[in-house]
Protein backbone atom coordinates (compact mmCIF):
# COMPACT_ATOMS: atom_id res chain seq x y z
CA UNK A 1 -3.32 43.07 0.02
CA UNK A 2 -6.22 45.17 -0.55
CA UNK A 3 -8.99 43.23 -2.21
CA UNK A 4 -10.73 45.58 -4.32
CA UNK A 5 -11.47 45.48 -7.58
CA UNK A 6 -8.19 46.29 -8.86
CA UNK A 7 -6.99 43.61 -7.09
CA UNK A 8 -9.24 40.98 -8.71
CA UNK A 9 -8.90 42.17 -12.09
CA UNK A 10 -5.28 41.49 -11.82
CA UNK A 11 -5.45 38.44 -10.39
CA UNK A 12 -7.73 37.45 -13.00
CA UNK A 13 -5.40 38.83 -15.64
CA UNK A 14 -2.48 36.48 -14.10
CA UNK A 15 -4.36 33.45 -13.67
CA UNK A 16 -5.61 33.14 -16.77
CA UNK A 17 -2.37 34.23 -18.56
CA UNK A 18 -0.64 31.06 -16.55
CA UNK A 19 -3.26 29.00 -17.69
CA UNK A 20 -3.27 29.83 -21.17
CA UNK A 21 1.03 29.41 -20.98
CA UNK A 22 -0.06 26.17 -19.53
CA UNK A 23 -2.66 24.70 -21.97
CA UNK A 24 -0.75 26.09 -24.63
CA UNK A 25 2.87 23.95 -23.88
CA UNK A 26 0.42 20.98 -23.30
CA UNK A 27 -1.05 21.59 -26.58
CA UNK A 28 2.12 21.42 -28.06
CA UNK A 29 3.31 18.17 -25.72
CA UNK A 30 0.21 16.55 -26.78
CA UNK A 31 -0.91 17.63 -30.50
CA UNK A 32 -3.46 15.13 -30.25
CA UNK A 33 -6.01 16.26 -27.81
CA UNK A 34 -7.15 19.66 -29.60
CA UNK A 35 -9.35 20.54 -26.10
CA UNK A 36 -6.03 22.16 -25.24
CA UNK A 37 -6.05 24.27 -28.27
CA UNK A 38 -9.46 25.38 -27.73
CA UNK A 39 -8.50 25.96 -23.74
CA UNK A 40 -5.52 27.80 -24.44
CA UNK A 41 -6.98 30.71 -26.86
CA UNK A 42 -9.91 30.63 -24.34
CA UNK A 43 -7.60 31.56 -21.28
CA UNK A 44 -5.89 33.89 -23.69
CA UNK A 45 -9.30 36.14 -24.35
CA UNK A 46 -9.85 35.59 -20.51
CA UNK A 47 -7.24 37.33 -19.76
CA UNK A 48 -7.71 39.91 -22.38
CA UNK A 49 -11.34 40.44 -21.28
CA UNK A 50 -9.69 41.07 -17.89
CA UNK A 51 -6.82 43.41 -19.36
CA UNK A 52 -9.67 45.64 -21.17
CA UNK A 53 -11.74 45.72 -18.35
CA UNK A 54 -8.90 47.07 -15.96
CA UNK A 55 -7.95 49.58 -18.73
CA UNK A 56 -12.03 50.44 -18.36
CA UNK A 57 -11.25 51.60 -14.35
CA UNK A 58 -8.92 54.13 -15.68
CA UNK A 59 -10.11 54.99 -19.16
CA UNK A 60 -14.12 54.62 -18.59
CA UNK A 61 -15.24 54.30 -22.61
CA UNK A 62 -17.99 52.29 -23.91
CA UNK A 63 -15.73 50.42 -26.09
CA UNK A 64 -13.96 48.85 -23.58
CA UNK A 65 -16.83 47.73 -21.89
CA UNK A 66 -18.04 45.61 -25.58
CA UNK A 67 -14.61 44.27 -25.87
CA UNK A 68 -14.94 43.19 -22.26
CA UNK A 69 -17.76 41.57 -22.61
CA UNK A 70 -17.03 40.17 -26.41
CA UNK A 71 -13.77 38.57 -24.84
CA UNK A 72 -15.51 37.16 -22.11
CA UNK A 73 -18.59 35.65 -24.33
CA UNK A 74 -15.58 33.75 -27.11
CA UNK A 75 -13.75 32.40 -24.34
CA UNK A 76 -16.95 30.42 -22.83
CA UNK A 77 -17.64 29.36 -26.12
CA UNK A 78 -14.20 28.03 -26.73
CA UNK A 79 -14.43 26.30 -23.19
CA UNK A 80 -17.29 24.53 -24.22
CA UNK A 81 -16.19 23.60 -27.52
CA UNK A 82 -13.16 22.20 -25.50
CA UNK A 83 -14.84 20.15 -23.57
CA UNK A 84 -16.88 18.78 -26.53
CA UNK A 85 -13.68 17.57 -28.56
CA UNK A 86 -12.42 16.14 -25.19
CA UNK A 87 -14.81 13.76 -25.16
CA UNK A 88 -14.98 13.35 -29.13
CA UNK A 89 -17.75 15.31 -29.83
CA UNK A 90 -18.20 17.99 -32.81
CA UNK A 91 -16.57 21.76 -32.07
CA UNK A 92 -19.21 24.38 -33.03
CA UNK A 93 -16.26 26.94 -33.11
CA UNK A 94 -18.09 28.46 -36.20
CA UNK A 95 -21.27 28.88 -35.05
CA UNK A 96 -19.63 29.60 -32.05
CA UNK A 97 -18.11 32.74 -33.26
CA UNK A 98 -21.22 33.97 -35.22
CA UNK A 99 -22.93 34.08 -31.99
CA UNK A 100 -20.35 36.40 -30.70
CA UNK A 101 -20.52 39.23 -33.72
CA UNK A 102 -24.02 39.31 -33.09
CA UNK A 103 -23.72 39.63 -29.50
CA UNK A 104 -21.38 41.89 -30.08
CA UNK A 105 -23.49 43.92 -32.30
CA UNK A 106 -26.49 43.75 -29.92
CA UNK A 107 -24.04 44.71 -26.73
CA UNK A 108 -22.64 47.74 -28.35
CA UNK A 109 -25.58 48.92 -29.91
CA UNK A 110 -27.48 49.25 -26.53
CA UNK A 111 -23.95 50.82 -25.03
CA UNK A 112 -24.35 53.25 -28.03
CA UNK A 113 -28.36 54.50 -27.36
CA UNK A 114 -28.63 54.06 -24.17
CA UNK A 115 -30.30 51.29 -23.39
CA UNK A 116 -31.78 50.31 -19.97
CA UNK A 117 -29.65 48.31 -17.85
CA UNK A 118 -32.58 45.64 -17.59
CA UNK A 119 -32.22 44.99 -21.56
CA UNK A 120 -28.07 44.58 -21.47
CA UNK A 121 -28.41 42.44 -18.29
CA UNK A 122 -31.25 40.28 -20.77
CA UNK A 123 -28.59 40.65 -22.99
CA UNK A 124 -26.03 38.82 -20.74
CA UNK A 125 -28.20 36.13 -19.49
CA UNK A 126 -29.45 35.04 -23.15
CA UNK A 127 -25.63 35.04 -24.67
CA UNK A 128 -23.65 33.73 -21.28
CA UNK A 129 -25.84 31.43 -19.85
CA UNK A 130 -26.29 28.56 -22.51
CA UNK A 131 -22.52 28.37 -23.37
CA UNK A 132 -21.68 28.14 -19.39
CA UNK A 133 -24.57 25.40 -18.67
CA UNK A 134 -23.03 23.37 -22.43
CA UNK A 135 -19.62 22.93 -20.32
CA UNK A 136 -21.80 21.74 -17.55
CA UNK A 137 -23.80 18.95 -19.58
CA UNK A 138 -20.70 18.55 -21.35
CA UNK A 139 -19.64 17.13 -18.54
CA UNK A 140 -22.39 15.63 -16.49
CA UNK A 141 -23.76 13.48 -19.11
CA UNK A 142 -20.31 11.26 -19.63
CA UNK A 143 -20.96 9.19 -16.88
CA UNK A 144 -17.58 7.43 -16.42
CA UNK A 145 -16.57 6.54 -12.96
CA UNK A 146 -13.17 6.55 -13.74
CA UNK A 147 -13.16 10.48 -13.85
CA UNK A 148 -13.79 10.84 -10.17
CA UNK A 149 -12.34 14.20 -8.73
CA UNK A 150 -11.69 15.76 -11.69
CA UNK A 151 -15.39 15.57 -12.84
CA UNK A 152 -16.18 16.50 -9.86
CA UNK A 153 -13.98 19.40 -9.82
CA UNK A 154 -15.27 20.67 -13.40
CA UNK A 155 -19.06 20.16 -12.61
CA UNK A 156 -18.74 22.76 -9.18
CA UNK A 157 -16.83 25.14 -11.35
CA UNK A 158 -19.27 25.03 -14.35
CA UNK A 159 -22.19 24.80 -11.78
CA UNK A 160 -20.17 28.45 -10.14
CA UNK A 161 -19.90 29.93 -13.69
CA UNK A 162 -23.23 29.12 -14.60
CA UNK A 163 -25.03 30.76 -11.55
CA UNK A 164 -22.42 33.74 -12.34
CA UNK A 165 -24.27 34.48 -15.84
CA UNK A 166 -27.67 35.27 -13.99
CA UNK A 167 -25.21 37.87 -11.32
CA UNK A 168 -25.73 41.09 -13.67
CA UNK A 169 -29.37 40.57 -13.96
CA UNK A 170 -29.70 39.70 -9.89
CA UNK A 171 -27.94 43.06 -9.72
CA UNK A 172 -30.37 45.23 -11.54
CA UNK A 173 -33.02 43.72 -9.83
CA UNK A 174 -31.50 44.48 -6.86
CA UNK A 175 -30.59 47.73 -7.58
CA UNK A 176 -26.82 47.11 -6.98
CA UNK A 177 -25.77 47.46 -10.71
CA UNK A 178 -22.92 49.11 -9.76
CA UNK A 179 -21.46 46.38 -8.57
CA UNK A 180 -21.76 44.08 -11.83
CA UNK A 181 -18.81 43.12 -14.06
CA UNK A 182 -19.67 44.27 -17.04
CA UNK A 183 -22.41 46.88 -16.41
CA UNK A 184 -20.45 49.58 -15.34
CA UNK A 185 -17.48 50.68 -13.24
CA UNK A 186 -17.80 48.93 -10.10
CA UNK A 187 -16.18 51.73 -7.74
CA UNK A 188 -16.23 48.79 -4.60
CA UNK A 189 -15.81 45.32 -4.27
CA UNK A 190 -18.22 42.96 -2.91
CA UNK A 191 -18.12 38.72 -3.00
CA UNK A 192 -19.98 38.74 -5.97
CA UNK A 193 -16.12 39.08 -7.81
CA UNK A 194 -15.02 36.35 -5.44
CA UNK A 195 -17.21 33.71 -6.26
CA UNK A 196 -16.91 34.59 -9.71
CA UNK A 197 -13.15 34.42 -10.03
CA UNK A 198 -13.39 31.16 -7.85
CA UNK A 199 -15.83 28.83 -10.20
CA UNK A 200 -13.76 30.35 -13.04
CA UNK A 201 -10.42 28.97 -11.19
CA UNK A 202 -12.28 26.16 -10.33
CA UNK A 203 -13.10 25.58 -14.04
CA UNK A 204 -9.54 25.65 -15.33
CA UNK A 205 -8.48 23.41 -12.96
CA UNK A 206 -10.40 21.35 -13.22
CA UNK A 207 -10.40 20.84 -17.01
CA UNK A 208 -6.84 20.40 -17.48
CA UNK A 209 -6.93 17.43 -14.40
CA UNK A 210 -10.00 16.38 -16.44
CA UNK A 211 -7.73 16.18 -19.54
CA UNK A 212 -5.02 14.31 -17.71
CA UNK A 213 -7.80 11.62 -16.51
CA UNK A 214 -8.71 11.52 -20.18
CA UNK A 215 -5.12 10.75 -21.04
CA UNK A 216 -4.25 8.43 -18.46
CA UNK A 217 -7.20 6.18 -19.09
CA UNK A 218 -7.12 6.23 -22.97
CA UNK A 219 -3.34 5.06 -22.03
CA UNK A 220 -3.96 1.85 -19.98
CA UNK A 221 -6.96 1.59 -22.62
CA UNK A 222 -4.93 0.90 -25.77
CA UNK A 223 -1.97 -0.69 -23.06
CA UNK A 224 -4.63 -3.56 -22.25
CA UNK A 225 -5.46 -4.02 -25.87
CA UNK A 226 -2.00 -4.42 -26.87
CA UNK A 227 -1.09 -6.68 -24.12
CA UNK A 228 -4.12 -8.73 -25.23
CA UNK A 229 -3.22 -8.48 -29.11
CA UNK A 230 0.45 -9.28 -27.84
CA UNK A 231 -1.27 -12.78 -26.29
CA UNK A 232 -2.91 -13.68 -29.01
CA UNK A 233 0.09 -13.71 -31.46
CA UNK A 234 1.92 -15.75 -29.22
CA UNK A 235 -0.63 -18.09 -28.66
CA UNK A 236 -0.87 -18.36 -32.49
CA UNK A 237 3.14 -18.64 -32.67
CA UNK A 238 3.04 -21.61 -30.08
CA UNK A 239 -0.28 -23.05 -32.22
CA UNK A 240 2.10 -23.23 -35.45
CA UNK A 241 4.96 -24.17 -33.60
CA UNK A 242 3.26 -27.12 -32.44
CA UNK A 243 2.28 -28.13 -35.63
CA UNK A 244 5.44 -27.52 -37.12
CA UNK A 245 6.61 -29.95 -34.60
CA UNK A 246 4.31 -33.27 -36.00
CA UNK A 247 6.10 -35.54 -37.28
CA UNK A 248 5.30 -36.37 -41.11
CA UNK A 249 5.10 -39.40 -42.85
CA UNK A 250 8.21 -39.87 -45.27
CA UNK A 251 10.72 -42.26 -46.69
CA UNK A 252 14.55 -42.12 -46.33
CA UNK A 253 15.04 -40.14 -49.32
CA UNK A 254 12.54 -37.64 -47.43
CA UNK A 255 9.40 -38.18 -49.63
CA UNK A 256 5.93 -37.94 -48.36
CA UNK A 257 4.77 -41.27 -48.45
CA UNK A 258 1.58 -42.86 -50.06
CA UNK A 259 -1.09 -42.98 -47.44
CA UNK A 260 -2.54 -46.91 -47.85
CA UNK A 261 -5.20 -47.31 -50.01
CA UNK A 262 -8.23 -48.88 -48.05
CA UNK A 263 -10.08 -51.96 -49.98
CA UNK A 264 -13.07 -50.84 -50.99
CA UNK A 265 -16.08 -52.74 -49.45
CA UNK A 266 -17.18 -56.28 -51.50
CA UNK A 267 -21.07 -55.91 -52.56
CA UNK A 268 -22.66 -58.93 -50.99
């Protein structure tokens, strides 16, 4: 297999696809946790983003490019917004996709007069970056040991994806635009698309294990409460049992009888 950036594209494209088939019959196994919702749509533009960008190799058009990039900028936002609700927190999805017009707006507008390449790759950095480094905070700042691996797994990914906003502008600067993902056509590949398509991998991954942990602990959460609710009623069942159990004081006919009057004291 050659790996060039045909290649990538469509692995990107099929990756994505299975993870958005996958997020999607999880969201529908567990209605519940709406961070698959919010995953699966995500992984759904991914691979959209991807599909318009490999219709850009053949048919090079400006529009392609905006969707690209438009695609690209909803499904980070969604990711994030995932993440939030995962851990209970408000979804933004609203502001979330106001950002995006105007990005879009912005993004196409420089396509359309020519901007320089410095003031799209700005472009990128200011609209990409803070939605990538939200999935990392997200993350980082729910300290809970009982994540383990899977937070770990989530935080290199995001950590990948973040350093992967600043990769157009590096580019410029570099003089090796041509190499960027959504700069231009990239007519050779380089390991800039690898470690891209890696953290992004990584990121998926590790957000539906992530989920799972999330699941299985909020399971033997609410299992130890009822086992402890469970105790409690039966220690209250053998409580009244036991008093149940007293004898009382009655006659034959099974009358209470009168409890004895005590003399009350003489005055001396």
């Amino acid at each position: 297999m050659k790996l060039d950036v045909a290649t990538f594209t469509s692995l990107w494209l099929v990756t994505f696809l299975c993870c958005a088939l996958v997020t999607t019959a999880l969201s529908r196994m567990f209605a519940h946790v709406a961070a698959f919702r919010f995953w699966s749509i995500a992984f759904y533009l991914l691979a959209a983003s991807s599909a318009c960008f490999a219709l850009h190799l053949s048919w090079p058009t400006d529009v392609l490019l905006v969707a690209t990039a438009t695609l690209a900028l909803q499904s980070r936002l969604l990711i994030w917004s995932g993440t939030r609700a995962l851990f209970g927190a408000s979804t933004p999805w609203r502001a979330g996709l106001g950002v995006t017009l105007l990005f879009c707006v912005l993004y196409g507008s420089a396509l359309l007069f020519k901007a320089p390449l410095m003031l799209r790759a700005l472009l990128l950095v200011m609209f990409f970056l803070p939605c990538r480094v939200g999935t990392l905070y997200e993350v980082c700042r729910r300290r809970r040991p009982h994540l383990g691996p899977a937070r770990l797994t989530v935080i290199i990914g995001s950590a990948i994806a973040s350093l992967n906003a600043v990769v157009p502008l590096t580019l410029v600067l570099l003089d090796r635009s041509n190499m960027s993902l959504l700069l231009g056509n990239p007519r050779s590949t380089s390991a800039v698309y690898a470690v891209v398509f890696a953290g992004d991998l990584l990121l998926a991954i590790g957000l539906i294990v992530l989920a799972f942990k999330c699941l299985v602990v909020e399971r033997d959460m609410l299992a130890t409460l009822e086992r402890g609710a469970l105790e409690r009623l039966a220690r209250n069942r053998e409580t009244r049992a036991a008093d149940n159990e007293r004898p009382a004081l009655c006659d034959g006919l099974g009358h209470d009888l009168a409890t004895p009057c005590q003399p009350l004291p003489k005055p001396g």
